[in-house]
Protein backbone atom coordinates (compact mmCIF):
# COMPACT_ATOMS: atom_id res chain seq x y z
CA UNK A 1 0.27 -10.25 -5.26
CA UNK A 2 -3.24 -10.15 -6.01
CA UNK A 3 -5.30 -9.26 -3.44
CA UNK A 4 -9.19 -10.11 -3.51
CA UNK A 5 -11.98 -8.03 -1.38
CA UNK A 6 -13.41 -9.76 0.84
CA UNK A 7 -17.23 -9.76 1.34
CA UNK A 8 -18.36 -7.88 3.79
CA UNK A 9 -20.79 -9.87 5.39
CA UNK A 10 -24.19 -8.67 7.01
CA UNK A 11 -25.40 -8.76 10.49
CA UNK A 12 -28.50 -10.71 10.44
CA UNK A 13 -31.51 -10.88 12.56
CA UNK A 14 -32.29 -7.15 13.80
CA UNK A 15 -30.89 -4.25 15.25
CA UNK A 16 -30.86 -4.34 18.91
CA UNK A 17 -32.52 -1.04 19.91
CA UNK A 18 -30.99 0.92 22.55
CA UNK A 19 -28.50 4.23 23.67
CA UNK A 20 -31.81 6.63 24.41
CA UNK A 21 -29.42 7.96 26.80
CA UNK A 22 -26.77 9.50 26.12
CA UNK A 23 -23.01 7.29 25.79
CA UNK A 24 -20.16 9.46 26.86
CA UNK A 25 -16.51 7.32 26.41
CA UNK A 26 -13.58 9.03 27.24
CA UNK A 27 -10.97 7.53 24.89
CA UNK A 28 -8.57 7.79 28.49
CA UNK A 29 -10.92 4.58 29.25
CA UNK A 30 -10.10 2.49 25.95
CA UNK A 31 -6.43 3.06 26.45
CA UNK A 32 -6.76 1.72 30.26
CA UNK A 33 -8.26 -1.26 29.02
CA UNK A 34 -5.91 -2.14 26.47
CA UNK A 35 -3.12 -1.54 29.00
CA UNK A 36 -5.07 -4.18 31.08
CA UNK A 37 -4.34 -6.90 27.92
CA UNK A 38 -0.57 -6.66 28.49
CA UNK A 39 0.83 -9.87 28.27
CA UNK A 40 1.56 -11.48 32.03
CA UNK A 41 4.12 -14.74 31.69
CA UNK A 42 4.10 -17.31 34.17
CA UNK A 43 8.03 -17.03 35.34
CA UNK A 44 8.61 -20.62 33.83
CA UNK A 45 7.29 -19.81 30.46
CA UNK A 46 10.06 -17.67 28.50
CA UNK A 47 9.01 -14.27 26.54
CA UNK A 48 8.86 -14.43 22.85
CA UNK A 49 9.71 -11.98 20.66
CA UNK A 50 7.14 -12.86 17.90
CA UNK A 51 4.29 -13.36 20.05
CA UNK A 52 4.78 -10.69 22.98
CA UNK A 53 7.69 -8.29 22.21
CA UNK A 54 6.53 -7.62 18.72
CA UNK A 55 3.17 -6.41 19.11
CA UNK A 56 4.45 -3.76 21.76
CA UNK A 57 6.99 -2.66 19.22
CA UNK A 58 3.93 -2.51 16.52
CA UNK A 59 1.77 -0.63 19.13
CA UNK A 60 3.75 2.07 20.44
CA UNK A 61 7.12 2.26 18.24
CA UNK A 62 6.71 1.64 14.74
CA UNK A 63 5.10 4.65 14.46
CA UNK A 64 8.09 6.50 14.39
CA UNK A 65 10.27 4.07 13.15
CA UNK A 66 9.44 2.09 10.34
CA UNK A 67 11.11 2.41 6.40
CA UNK A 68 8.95 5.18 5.41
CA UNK A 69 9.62 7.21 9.13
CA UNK A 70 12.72 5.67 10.70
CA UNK A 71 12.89 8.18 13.53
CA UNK A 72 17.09 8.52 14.44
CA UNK A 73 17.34 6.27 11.49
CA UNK A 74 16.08 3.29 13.50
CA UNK A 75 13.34 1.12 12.06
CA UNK A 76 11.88 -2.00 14.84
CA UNK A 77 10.13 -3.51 12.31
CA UNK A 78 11.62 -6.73 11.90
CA UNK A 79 13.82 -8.42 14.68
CA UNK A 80 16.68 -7.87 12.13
CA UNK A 81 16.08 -4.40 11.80
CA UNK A 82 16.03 -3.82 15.61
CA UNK A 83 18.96 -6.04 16.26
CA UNK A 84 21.10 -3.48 13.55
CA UNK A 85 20.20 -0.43 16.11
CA UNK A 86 20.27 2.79 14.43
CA UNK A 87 21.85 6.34 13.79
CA UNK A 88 25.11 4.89 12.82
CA UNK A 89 27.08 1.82 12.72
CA UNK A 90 29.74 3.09 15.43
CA UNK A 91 26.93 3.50 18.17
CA UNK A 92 26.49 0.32 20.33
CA UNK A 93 23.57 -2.25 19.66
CA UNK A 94 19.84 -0.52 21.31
CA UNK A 95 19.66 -4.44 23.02
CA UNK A 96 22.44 -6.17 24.87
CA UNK A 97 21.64 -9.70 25.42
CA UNK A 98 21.00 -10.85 28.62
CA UNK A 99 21.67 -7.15 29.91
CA UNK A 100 18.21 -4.78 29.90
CA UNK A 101 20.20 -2.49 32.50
CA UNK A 102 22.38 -1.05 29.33
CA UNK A 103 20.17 -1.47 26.78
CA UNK A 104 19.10 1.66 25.11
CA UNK A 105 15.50 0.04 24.10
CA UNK A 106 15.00 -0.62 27.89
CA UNK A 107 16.37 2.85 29.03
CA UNK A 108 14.93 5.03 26.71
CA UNK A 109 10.79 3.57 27.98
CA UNK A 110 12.19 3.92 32.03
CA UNK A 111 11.72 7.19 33.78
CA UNK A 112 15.00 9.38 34.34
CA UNK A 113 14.11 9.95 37.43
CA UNK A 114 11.49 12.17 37.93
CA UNK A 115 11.56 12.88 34.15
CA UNK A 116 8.79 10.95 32.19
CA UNK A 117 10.66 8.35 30.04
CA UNK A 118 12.24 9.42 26.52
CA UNK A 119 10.18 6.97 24.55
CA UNK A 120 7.72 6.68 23.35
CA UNK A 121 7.82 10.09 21.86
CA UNK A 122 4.74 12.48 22.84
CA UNK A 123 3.00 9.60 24.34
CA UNK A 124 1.76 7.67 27.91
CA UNK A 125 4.49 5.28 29.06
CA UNK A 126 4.73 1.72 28.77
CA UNK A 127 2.63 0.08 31.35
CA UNK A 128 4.68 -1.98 34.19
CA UNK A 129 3.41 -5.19 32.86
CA UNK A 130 4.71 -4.30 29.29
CA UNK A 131 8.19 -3.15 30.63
CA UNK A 132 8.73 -6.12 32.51
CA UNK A 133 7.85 -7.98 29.25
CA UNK A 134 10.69 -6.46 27.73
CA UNK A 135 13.12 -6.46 30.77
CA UNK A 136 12.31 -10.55 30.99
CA UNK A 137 13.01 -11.02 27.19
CA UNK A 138 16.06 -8.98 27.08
CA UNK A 139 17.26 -10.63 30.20
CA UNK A 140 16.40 -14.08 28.95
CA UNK A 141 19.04 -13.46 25.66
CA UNK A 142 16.47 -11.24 23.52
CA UNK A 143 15.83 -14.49 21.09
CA UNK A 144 14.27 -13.87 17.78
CA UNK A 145 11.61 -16.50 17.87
CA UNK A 146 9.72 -15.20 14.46
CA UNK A 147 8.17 -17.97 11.72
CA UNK A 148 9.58 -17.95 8.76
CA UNK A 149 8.00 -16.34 6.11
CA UNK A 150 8.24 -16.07 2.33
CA UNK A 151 6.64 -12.17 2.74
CA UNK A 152 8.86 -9.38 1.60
CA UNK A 153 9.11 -6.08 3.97
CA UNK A 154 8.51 -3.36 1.36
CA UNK A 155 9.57 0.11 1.48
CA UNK A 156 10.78 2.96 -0.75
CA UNK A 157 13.69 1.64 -1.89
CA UNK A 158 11.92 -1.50 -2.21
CA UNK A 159 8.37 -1.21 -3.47
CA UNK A 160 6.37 -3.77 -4.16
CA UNK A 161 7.01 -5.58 -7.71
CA UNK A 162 3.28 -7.10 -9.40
CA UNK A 163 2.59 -10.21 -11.24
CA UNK A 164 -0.96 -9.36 -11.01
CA UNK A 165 -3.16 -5.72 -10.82
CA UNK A 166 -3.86 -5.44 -7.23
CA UNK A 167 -7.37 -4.77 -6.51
CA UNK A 168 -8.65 -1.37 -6.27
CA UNK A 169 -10.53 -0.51 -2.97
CA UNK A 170 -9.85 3.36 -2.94
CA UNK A 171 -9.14 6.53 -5.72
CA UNK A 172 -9.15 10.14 -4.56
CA UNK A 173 -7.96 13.19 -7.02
CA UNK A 174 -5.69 16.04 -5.74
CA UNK A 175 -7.45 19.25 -4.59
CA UNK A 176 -5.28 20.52 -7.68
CA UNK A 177 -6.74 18.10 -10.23
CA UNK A 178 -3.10 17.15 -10.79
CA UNK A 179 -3.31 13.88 -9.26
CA UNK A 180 -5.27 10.38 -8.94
CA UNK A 181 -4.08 8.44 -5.84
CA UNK A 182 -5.06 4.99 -6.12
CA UNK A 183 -4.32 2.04 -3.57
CA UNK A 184 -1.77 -0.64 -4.06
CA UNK A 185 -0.88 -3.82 -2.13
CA UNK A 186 1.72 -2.04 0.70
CA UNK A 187 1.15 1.43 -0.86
CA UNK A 188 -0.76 4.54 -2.61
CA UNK A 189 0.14 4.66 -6.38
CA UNK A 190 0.08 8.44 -7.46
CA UNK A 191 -0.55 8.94 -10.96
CA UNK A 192 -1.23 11.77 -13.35
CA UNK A 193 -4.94 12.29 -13.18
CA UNK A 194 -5.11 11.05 -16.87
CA UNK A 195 -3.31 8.17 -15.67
CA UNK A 196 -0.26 8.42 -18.06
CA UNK A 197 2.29 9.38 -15.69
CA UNK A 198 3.29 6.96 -12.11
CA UNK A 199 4.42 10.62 -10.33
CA UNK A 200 5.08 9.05 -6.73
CA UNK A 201 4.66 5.30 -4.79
CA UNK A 202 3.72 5.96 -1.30
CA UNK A 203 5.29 3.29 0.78
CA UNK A 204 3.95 2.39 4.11
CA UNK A 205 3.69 -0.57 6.69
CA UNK A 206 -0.43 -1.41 6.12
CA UNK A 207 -0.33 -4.87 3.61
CA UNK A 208 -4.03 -3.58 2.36
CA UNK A 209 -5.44 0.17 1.85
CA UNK A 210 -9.28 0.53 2.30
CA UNK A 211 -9.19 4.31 1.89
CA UNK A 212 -7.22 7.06 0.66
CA UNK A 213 -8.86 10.92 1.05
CA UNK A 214 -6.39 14.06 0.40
CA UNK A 215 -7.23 16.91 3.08
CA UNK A 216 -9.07 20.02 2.11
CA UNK A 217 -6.23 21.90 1.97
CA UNK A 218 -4.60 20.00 -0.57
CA UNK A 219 -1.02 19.39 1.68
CA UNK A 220 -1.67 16.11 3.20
CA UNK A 221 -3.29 12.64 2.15
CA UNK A 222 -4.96 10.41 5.00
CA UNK A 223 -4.68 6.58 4.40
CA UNK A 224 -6.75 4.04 6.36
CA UNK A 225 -5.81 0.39 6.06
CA UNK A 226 -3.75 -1.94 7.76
CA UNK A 227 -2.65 -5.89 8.15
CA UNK A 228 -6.34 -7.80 8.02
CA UNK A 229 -6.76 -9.77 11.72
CA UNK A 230 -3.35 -8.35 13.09
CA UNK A 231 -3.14 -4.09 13.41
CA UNK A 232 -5.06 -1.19 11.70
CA UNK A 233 -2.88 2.04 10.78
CA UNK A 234 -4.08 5.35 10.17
CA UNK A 235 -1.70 7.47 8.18
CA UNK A 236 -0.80 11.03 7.28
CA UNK A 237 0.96 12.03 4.21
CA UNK A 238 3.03 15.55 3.55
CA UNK A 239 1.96 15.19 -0.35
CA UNK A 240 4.05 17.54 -1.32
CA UNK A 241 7.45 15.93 0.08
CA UNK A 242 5.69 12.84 0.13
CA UNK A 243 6.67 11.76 3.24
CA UNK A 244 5.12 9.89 5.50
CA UNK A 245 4.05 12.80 8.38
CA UNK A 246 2.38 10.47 10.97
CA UNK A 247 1.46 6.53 11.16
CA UNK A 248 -0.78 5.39 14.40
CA UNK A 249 -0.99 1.71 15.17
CA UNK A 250 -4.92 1.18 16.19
CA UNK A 251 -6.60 -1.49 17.26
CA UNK A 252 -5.85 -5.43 15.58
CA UNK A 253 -8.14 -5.03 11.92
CA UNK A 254 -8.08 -2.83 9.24
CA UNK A 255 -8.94 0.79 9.65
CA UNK A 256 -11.53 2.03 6.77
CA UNK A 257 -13.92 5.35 5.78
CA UNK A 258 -11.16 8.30 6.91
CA UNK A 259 -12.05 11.93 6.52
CA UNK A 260 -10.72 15.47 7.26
CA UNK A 261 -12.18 18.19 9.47
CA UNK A 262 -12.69 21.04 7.44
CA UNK A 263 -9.12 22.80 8.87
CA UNK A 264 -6.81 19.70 8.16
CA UNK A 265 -6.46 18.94 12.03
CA UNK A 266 -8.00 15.86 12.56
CA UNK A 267 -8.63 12.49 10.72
CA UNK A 268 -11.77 11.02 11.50
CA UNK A 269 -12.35 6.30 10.89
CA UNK A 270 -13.74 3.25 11.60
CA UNK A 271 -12.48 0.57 13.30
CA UNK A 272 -13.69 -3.42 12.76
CA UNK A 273 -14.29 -3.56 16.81
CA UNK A 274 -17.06 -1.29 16.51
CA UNK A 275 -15.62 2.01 16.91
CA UNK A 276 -15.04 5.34 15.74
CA UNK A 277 -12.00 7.28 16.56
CA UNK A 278 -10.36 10.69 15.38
CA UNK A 279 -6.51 11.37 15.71
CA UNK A 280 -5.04 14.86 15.73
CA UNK A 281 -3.21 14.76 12.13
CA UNK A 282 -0.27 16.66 13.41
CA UNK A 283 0.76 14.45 16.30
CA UNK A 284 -1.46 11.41 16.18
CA UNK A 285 -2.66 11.47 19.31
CA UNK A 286 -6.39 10.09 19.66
CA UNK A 287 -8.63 12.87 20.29
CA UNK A 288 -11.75 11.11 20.04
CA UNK A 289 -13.42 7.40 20.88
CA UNK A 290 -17.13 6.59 20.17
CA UNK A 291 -18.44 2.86 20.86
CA UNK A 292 -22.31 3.14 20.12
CA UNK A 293 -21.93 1.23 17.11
CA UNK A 294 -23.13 -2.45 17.20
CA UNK A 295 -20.61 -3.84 14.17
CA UNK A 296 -17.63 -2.41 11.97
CA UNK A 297 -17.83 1.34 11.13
CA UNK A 298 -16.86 1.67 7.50
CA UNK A 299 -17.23 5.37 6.82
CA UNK A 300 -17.27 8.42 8.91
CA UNK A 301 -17.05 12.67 7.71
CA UNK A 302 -17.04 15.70 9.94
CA UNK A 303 -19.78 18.26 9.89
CA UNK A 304 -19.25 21.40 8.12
CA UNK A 305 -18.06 23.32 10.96
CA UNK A 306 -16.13 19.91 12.51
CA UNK A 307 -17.94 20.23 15.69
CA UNK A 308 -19.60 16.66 14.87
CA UNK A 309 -18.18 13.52 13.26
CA UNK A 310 -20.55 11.61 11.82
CA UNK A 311 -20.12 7.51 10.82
CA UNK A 312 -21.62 4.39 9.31
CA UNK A 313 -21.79 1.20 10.20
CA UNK A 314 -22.69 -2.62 9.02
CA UNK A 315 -25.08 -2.11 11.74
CA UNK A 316 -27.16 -0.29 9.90
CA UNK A 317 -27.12 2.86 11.65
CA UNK A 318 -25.77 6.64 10.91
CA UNK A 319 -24.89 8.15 13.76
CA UNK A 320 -23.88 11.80 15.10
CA UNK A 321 -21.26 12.23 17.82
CA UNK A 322 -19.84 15.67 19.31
CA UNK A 323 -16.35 15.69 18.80
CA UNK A 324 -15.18 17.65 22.27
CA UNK A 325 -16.75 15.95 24.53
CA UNK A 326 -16.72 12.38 22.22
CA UNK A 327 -20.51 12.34 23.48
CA UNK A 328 -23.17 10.14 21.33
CA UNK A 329 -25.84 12.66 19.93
CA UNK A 330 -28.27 10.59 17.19
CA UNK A 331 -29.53 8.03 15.43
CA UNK A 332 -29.58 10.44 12.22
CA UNK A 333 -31.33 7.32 10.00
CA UNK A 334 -34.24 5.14 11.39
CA UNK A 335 -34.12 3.34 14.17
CA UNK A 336 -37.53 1.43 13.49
CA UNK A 337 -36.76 -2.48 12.95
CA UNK A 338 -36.67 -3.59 9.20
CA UNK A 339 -36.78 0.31 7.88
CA UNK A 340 -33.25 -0.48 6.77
CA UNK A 341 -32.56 -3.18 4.90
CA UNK A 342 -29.02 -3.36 5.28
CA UNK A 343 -25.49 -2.26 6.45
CA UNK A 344 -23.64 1.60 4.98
CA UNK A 345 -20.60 1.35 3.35
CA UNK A 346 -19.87 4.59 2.36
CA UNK A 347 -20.57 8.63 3.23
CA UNK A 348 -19.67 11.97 2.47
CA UNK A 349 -20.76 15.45 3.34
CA UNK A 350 -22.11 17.88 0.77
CA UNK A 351 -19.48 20.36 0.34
CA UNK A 352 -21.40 23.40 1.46
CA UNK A 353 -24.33 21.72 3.52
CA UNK A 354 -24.70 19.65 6.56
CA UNK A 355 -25.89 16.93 4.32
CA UNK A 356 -24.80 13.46 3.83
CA UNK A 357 -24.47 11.11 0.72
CA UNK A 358 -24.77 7.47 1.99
CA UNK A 359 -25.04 4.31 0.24
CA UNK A 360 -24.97 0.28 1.33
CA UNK A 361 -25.86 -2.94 1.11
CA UNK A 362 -29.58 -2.41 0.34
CA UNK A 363 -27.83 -0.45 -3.28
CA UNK A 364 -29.99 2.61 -3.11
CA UNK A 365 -28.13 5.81 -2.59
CA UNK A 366 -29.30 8.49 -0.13
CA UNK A 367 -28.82 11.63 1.30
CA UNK A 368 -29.73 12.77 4.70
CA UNK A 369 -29.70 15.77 6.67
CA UNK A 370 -27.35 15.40 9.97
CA UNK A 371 -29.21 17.60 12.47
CA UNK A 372 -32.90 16.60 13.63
CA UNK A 373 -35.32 19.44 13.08
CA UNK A 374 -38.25 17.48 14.99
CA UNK A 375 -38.87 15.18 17.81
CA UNK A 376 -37.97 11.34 16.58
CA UNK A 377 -41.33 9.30 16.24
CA UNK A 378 -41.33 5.24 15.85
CA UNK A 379 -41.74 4.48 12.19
CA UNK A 380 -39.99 7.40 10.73
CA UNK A 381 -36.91 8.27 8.74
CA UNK A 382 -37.53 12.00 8.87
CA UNK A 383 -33.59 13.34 7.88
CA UNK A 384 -34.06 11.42 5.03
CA UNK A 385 -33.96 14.10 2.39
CA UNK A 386 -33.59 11.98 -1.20
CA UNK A 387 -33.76 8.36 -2.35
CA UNK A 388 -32.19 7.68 -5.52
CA UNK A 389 -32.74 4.48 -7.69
CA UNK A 390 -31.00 1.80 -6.57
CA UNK A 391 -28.25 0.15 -8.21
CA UNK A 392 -28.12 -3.77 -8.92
CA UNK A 393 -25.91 -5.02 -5.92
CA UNK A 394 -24.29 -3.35 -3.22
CA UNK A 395 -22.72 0.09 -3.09
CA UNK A 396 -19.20 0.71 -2.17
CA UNK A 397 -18.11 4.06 -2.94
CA UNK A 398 -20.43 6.99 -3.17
CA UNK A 399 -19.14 11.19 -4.00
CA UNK A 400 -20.74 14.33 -4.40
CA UNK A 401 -19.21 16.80 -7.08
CA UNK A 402 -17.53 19.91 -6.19
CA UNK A 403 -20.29 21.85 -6.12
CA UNK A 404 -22.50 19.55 -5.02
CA UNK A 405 -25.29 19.32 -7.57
CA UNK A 406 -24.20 15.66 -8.36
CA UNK A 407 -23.42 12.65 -6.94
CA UNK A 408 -21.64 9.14 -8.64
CA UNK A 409 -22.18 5.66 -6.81
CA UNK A 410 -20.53 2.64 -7.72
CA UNK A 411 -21.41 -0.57 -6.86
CA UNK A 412 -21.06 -4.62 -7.31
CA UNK A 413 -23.17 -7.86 -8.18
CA UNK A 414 -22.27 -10.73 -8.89
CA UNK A 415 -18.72 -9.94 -10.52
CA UNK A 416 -20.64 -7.11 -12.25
CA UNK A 417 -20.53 -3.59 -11.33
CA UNK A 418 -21.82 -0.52 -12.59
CA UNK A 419 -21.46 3.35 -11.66
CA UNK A 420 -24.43 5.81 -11.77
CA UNK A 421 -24.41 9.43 -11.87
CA UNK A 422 -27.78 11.08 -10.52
CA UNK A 423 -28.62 14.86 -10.46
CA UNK A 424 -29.04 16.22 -6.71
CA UNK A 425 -31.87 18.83 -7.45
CA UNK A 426 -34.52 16.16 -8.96
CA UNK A 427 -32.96 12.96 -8.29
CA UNK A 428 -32.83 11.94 -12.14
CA UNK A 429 -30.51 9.16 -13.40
CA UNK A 430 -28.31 11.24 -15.58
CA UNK A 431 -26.30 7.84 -17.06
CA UNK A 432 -25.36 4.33 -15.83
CA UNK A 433 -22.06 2.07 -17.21
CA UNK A 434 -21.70 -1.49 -16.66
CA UNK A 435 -18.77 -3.26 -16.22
CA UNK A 436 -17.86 -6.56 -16.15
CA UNK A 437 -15.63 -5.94 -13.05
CA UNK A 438 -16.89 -4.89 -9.35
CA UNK A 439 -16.72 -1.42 -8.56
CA UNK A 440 -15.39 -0.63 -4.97
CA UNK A 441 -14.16 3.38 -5.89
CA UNK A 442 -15.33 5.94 -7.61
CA UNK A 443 -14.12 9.73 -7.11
CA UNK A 444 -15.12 12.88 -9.41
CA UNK A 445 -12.43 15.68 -10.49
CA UNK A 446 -12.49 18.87 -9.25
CA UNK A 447 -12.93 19.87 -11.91
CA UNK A 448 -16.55 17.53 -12.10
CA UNK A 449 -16.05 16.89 -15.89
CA UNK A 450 -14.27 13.87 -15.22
CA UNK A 451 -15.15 10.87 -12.85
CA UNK A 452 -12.47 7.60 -11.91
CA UNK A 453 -14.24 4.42 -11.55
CA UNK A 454 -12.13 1.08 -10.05
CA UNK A 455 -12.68 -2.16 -8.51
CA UNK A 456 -11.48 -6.22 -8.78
CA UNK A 457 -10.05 -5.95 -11.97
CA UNK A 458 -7.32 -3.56 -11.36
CA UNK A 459 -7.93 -1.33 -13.93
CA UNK A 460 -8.73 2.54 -13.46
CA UNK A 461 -11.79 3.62 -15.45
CA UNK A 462 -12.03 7.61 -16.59
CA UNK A 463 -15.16 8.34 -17.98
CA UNK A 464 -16.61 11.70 -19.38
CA UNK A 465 -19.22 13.19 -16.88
CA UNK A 466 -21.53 14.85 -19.22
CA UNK A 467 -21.52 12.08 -21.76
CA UNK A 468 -21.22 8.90 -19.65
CA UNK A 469 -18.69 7.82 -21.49
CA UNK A 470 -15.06 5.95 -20.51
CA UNK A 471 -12.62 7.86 -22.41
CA UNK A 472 -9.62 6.07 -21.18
CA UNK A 473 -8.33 2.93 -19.09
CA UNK A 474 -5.06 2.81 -17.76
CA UNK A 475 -3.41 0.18 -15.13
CA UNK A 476 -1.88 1.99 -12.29
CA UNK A 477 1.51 0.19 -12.05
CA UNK A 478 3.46 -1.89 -14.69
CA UNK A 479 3.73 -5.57 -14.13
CA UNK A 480 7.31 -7.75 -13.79
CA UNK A 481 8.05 -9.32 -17.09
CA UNK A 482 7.11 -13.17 -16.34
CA UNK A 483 9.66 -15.36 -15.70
């Protein structure tokens, strides 16, 4: 199961200029418009489960019940799973063949009258086209249609078992220092933060993890991923339980760059159709839908106070967005063609300033400040605030330190990669490692004596801050004995 990072490819040709004017979306507008897609079937073509029921399950149940959340102890997963039912093995089956009148799956999305329907759970109700989708199938014998496939489903009880070290596109420590999460195929390994100990596996539905960040109160863990070309999934761990608190189904890519508002409410990330989005961490309802971006948004973080969410883009662009009223605010970097010379991978706000750490495709690190102090003129880059030298490559992964007076960047070239740590107040190259491995993470310790460093290879890299040096390697999670 080893998994390889794809290269993130590069818009070419130029930035299209535009949005002087403000761009208000009202995420109310996205959701219309995906209702709109809802699969119509000409009356002699018969429903299929893998093609039409399936992705309506993915979309607005398996959320709630999956392995690591199986709401009423029902998971709708699999066709299997779903024909099983749930809560226990005297209740009748949740679909009756050829009977959508007494099946609970059909009753449960239908209105009670004037009651809004029981499921889904704290959300809009299936549009007409969808539950005639599922009234048609059930009607029609509720045939499992799926390929088959040689992939395992994976949950707790049945993590994932290695042959080969899956690539590492994500590392965060604990706000205690206790722990290192790291990202798996299917899941978040939790080790020790000296790597010694494998404390907890973190389970979920999303096949690849593109970014793990813990909350700033330490209690939760946000994971952005998902099932490349088929569904994104933002989701919310209780670390302490570790238990999987909240798991939203978004859009049909991977999900990458989450972050944290300041109070642990909402979880800001980027979408590979162009947009940003914030969920409420609690509930997971989408609070917030931006679409100025011209390509994927790989990175986002909230301003100090949250008021703003800020994001990144292979487009080239930073931009600033209010989060109540989801309103388009900035360009924060140039907007003059050819100033930048190529697409941002990575951010992260200083932890006491409204300043950003950025870093891309062009290798050079930089930090900007997010609010304009003067009137935008063609040519400049005015909330630029520090270049530092670049790195050989492109950068994946770039940190401040707790307190904000460094900053680490790691980055890749040619099957090479090195990390850098620079000092904030004078922009100084402190050290440099190479490796001969790409580095797509890197994440500092609280503590800022210590720094983790990962990539292809599979291998996590601890190196001493002050001296530059790795002190230790470990691999997060033991491989099966060869057969």
């Amino acid at each position: 199961m080893n998994l390889s990072l794809s290269t993130l490819s590069l818009r070419s040709g130029l930035m299209i200029i535009g949005l002087m004017s403000v761009c208000f979306i009202q995420s109310s507008s996205l959701e219309a418009d995906e209702t709109k897609k809802a699969v119509k079937k000409k009356a002699s073509e018969p429903v299929s489960y893998h093609k039409d029921i399936r992705p309506l399950l993915q979309k607005h149940c398996q959320g709630c019940h999956q392995p690591a959340k199986a709401g009423g102890k029902l998971v709708l997963t699999s066709f299997s799973e779903l024909s099983k039912g749930g809560r226990s093995q005297d209740d009748d089956p949740i679909v009756i063949p050829g009977k959508p009148e007494d099946s609970l799956l059909m009753i449960t999305m239908l209105p009670d009258g004037d009651d809004p329907p029981e499921m889904p759970k704290d959300a809009k109700p299936l549009h007409k086209d969808e539950l005639e989708l599922f009234r048609r199938w059930i009607k029609e014998g509720a045939k499992d249609d799926s390929p088959k496939s040689s992939l395992r489903r994976f949950d707790q009880k049945n993590p994932p078992v290695y042959s080969k070290l899956p690539v590492i596109t994500a590392l965060d420590f604990s706000k205690d220092g206790k722990t290192l999460a790291v990202s798996g195929y299917n899941e978040v390994l939790l080790r020790s933060s000296d790597g010694k100990t494998l404390q907890g596996r973190l389970v979920g539905l999303s096949e690849r993890i593109e970014h793990i960040v813990y909350s700033p109160d330490g209690k939760q863990l946000a994971v952005a991923g998902g099932t490349p070309s088929q569904q994104g999934e933002i989701q919310v761990w209780d670390v302490e339980n570790k238990k999987l608190r909240v798991s939203r189904p978004v859009t049909f890519d991977t999900l990458y760059g989450a972050s944290w508002s300041h109070d642990s409410k909402l979880v800001g990330f980027g979408c590979a159709d162009n947009s940003l989005r914030a969920i409420d961490a609690k509930s997971g309802q989408q609070v917030l839908f931006q679409g100025a971006h011209n390509d994927w948004v790989l990175g986002t973080a909230f301003s100090k106070d949250s008021s703003h969410l800020i994001s990144v883009s292979r487009d080239r662009s930073m931009k600033l967005v209010m989060v109540k009223t989801e309103q388009f605010i900035d360009n924060i970097t140039s907007i003059t063609p050819g100033a930048l010379k190529g697409g941002l991978m990575s951010i992260q706000r200083h932890p006491t300033q409204d300043q950003v750490l950025t870093g891309g495709a062009d290798g050079t690190p930089k930090i900007y400040r997010i609010y304009r102090e003067k009137a935008r003129k063609i040519g400049d880059d005015y909330n630029l605030i520090r270049a530092f030298e670049a790195l050989p490559g492109r950068i994946f992964s770039t940190e401040f330190n707790s307190d904000g007076s460094k900053i680490i960047a790691g980055s890749s070239y040619e099957r090479t990669g090195e990390v850098r740590v620079y000092s904030v107040k004078d922009g100084k190259k402190l050290w440099s490692l190479r490796f001969p491995t790409a580095i797509y993470s890197v994440a500092f310790h609280p503590n800022g004596k210590v720094a983790a460093a990962g990539g292809f290879d599979g291998i996590v890299r601890l190196i001493d801050v002050d001296q530059g040096k790795v002190t230790s390697e470990f691999a997060p999670i033991t491989l099966a004995r060869e057969i």
